[in-house]
C-alpha atoms as a PDB file:
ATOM      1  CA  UNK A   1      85.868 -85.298  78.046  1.00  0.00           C
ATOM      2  CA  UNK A   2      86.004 -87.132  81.426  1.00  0.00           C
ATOM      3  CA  UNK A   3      87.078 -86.155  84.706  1.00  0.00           C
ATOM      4  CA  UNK A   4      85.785 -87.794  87.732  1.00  0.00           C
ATOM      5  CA  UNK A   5      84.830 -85.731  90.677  1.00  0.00           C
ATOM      6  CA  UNK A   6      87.063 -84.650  93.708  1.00  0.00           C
ATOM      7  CA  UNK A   7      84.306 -84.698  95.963  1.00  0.00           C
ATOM      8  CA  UNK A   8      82.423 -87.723  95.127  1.00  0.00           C
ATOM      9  CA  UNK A   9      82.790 -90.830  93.135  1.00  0.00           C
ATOM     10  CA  UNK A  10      80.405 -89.702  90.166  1.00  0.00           C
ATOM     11  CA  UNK A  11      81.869 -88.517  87.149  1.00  0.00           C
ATOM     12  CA  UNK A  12      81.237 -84.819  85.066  1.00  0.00           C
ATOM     13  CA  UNK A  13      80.949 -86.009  81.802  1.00  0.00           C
ATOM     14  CA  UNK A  14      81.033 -83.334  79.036  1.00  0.00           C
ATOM     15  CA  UNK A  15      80.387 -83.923  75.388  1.00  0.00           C
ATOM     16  CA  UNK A  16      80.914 -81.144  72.403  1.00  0.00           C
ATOM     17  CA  UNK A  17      81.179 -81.596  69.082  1.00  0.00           C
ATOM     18  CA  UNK A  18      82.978 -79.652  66.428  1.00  0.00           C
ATOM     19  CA  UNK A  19      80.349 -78.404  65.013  1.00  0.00           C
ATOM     20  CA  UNK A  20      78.930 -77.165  67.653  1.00  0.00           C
ATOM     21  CA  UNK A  21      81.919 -75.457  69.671  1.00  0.00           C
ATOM     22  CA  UNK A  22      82.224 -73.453  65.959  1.00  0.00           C
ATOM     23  CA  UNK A  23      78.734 -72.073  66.459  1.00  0.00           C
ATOM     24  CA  UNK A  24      80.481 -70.365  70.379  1.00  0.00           C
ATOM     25  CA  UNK A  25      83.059 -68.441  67.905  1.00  0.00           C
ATOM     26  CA  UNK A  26      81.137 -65.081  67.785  1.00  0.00           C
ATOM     27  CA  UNK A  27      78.565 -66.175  70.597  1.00  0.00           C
ATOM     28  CA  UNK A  28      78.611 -62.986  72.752  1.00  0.00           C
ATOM     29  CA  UNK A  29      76.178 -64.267  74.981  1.00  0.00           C
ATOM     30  CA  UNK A  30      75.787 -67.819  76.616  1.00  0.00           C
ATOM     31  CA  UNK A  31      72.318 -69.482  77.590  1.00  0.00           C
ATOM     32  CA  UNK A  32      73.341 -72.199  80.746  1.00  0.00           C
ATOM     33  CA  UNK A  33      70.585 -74.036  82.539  1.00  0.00           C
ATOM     34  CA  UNK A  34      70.212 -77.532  84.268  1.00  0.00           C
ATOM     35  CA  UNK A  35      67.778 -79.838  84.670  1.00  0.00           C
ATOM     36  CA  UNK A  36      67.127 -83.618  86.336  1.00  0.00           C
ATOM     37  CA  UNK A  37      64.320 -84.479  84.136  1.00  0.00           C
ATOM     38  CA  UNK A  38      66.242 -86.276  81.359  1.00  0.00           C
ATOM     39  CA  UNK A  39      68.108 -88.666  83.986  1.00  0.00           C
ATOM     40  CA  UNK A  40      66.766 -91.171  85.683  1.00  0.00           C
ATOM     41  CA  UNK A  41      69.677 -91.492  88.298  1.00  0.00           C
ATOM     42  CA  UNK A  42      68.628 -87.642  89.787  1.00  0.00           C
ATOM     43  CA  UNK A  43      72.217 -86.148  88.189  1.00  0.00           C
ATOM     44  CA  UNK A  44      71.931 -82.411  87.292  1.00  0.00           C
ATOM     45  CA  UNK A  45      72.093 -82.264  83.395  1.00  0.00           C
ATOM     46  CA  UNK A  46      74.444 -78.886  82.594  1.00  0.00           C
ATOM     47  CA  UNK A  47      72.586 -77.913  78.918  1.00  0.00           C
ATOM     48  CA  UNK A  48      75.137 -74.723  77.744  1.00  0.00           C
ATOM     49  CA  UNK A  49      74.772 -72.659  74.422  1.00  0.00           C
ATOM     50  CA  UNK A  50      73.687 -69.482  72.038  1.00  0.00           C
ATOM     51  CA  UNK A  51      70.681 -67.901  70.257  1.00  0.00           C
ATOM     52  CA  UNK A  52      70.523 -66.456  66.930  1.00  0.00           C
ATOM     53  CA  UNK A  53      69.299 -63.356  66.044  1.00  0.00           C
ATOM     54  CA  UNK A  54      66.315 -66.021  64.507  1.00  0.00           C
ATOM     55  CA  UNK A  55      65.666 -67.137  67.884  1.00  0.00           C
ATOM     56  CA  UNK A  56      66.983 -70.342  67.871  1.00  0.00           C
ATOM     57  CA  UNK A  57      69.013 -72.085  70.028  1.00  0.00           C
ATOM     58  CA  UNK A  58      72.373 -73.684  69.578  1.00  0.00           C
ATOM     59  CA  UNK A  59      73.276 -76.148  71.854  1.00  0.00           C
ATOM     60  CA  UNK A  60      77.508 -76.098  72.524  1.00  0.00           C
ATOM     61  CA  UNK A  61      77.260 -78.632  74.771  1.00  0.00           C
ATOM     62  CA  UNK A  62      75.595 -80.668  77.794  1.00  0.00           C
ATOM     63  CA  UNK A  63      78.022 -81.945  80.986  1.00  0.00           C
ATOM     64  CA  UNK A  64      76.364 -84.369  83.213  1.00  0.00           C
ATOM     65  CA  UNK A  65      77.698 -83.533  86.604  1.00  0.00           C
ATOM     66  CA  UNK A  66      77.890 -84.999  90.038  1.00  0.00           C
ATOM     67  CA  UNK A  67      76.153 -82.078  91.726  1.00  0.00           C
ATOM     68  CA  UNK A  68      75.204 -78.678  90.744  1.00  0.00           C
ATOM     69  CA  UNK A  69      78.482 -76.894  92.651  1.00  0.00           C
ATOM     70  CA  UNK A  70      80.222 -73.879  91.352  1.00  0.00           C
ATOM     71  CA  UNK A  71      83.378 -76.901  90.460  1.00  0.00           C
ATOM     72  CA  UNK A  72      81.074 -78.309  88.526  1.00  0.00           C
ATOM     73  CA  UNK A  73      80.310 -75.484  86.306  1.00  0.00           C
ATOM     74  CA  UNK A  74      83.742 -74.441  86.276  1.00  0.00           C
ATOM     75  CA  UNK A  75      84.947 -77.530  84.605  1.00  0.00           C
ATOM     76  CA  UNK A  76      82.070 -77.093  81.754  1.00  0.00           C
ATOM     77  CA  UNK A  77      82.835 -73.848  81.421  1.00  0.00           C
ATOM     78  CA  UNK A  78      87.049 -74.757  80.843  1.00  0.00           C
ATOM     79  CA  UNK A  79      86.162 -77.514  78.904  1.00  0.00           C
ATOM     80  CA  UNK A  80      83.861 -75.129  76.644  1.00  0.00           C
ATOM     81  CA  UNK A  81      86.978 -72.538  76.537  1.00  0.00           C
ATOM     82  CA  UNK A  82      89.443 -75.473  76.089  1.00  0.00           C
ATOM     83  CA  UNK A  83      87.468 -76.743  73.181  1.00  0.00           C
ATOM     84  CA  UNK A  84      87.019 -73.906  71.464  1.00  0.00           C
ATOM     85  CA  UNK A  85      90.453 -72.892  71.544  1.00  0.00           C
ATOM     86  CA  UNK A  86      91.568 -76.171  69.856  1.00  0.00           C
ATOM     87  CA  UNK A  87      88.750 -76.026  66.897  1.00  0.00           C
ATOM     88  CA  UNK A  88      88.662 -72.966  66.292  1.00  0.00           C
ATOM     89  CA  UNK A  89      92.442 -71.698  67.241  1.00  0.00           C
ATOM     90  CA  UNK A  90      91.222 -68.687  69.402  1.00  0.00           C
ATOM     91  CA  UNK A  91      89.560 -67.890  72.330  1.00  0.00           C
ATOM     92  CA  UNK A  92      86.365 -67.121  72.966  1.00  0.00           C
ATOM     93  CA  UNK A  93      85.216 -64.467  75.917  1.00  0.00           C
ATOM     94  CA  UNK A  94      81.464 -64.271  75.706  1.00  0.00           C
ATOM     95  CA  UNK A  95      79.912 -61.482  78.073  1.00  0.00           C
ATOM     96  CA  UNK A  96      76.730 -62.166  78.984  1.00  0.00           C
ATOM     97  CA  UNK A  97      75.422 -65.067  80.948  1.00  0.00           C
ATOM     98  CA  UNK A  98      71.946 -65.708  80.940  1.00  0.00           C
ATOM     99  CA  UNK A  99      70.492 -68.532  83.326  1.00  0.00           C
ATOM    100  CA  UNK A 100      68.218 -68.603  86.451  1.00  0.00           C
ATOM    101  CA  UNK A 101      69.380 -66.973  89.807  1.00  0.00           C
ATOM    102  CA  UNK A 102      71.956 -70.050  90.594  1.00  0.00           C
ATOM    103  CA  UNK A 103      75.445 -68.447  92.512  1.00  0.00           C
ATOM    104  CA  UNK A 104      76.648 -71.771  91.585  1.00  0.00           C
ATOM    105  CA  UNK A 105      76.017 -71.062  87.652  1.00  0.00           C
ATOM    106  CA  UNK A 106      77.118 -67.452  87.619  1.00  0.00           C
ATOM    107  CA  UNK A 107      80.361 -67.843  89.923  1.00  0.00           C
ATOM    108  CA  UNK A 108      81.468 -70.623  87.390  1.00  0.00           C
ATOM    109  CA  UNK A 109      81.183 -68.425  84.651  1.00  0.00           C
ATOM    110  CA  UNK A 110      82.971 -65.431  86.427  1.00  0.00           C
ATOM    111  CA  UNK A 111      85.915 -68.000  87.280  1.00  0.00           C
ATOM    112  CA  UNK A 112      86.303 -68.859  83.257  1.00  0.00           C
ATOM    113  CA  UNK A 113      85.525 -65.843  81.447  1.00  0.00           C
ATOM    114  CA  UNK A 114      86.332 -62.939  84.271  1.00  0.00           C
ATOM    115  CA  UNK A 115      84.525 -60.831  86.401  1.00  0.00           C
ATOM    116  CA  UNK A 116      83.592 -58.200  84.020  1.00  0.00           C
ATOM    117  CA  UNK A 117      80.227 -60.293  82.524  1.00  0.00           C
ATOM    118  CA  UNK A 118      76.676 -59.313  82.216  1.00  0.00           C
ATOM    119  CA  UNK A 119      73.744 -61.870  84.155  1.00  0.00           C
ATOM    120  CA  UNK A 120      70.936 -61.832  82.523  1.00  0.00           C
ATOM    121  CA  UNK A 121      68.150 -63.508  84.471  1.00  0.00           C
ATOM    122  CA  UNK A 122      66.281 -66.324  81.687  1.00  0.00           C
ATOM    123  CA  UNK A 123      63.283 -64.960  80.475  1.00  0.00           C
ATOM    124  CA  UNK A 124      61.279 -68.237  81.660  1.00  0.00           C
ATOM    125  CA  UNK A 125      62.555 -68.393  84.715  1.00  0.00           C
ATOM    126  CA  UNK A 126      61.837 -64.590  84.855  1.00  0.00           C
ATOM    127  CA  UNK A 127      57.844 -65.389  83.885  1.00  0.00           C
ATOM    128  CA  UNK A 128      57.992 -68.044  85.840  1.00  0.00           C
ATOM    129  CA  UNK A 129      58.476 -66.533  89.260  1.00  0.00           C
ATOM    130  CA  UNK A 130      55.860 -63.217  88.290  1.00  0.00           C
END
């Protein structure tokens, strides 16, 4: 998926796979997180996905957006929904959000899945700050 942004010339770029949007089916919970450190150009890297009940992560997706706005996350976040709904023929609602203490992160997620979700501060970003 493309879409180039309203507010600036860069583009959100999100990619999924089939595969992976099949692992968000019973996902309850959703791990979302960004970083700059795998992009030269300084663009926030949107990494979104699941753990197991093994403790492993499964990535759903990554969007490489033009800033780290609460647009930004809403179009990952619809794109995640969107996808879903066309693999898998249903949609998903997961509940809990777990990421650091971003509004940006959390207010895109309330504008996809609803008001009524769970944040869960990361448990890194939790150890991080004690």
């Amino acid at each position: 998926m493309f879409q180039r942004s309203t507010n600036t010339c860069i583009a959100n770029i999100l990619m999924k796979g089939t595969a992976r949007v099949t692992q968000s089916q019973n996902a309850c919970h959703v791990h979302t997180d960004t970083t700059y450190k795998l992009i030269w150009q300084s663009f926030p890297l949107l990494v979104f996905g699941t753990t197991d009940k093994a403790r492993s992560f499964h990535t759903f997706g990554v969007a490489v957006c033009a800033n780290e706005q609460t647009e930004d996350f809403i179009f990952a976040f619809k794109e995640l929904r969107t996808g879903a709904e066309k693999v898998l023929g249903e949609t998903i609602n997961p509940s809990i959000l777990i990421c650091d203490t971003a509004h940006s992160i959390q207010n895109g997620f309330k504008n996809v899945f609803g008001p009524n979700i769970t944040i869960k501060m990361c448990w890194a970003q939790l150890k991080k700050k004690t």
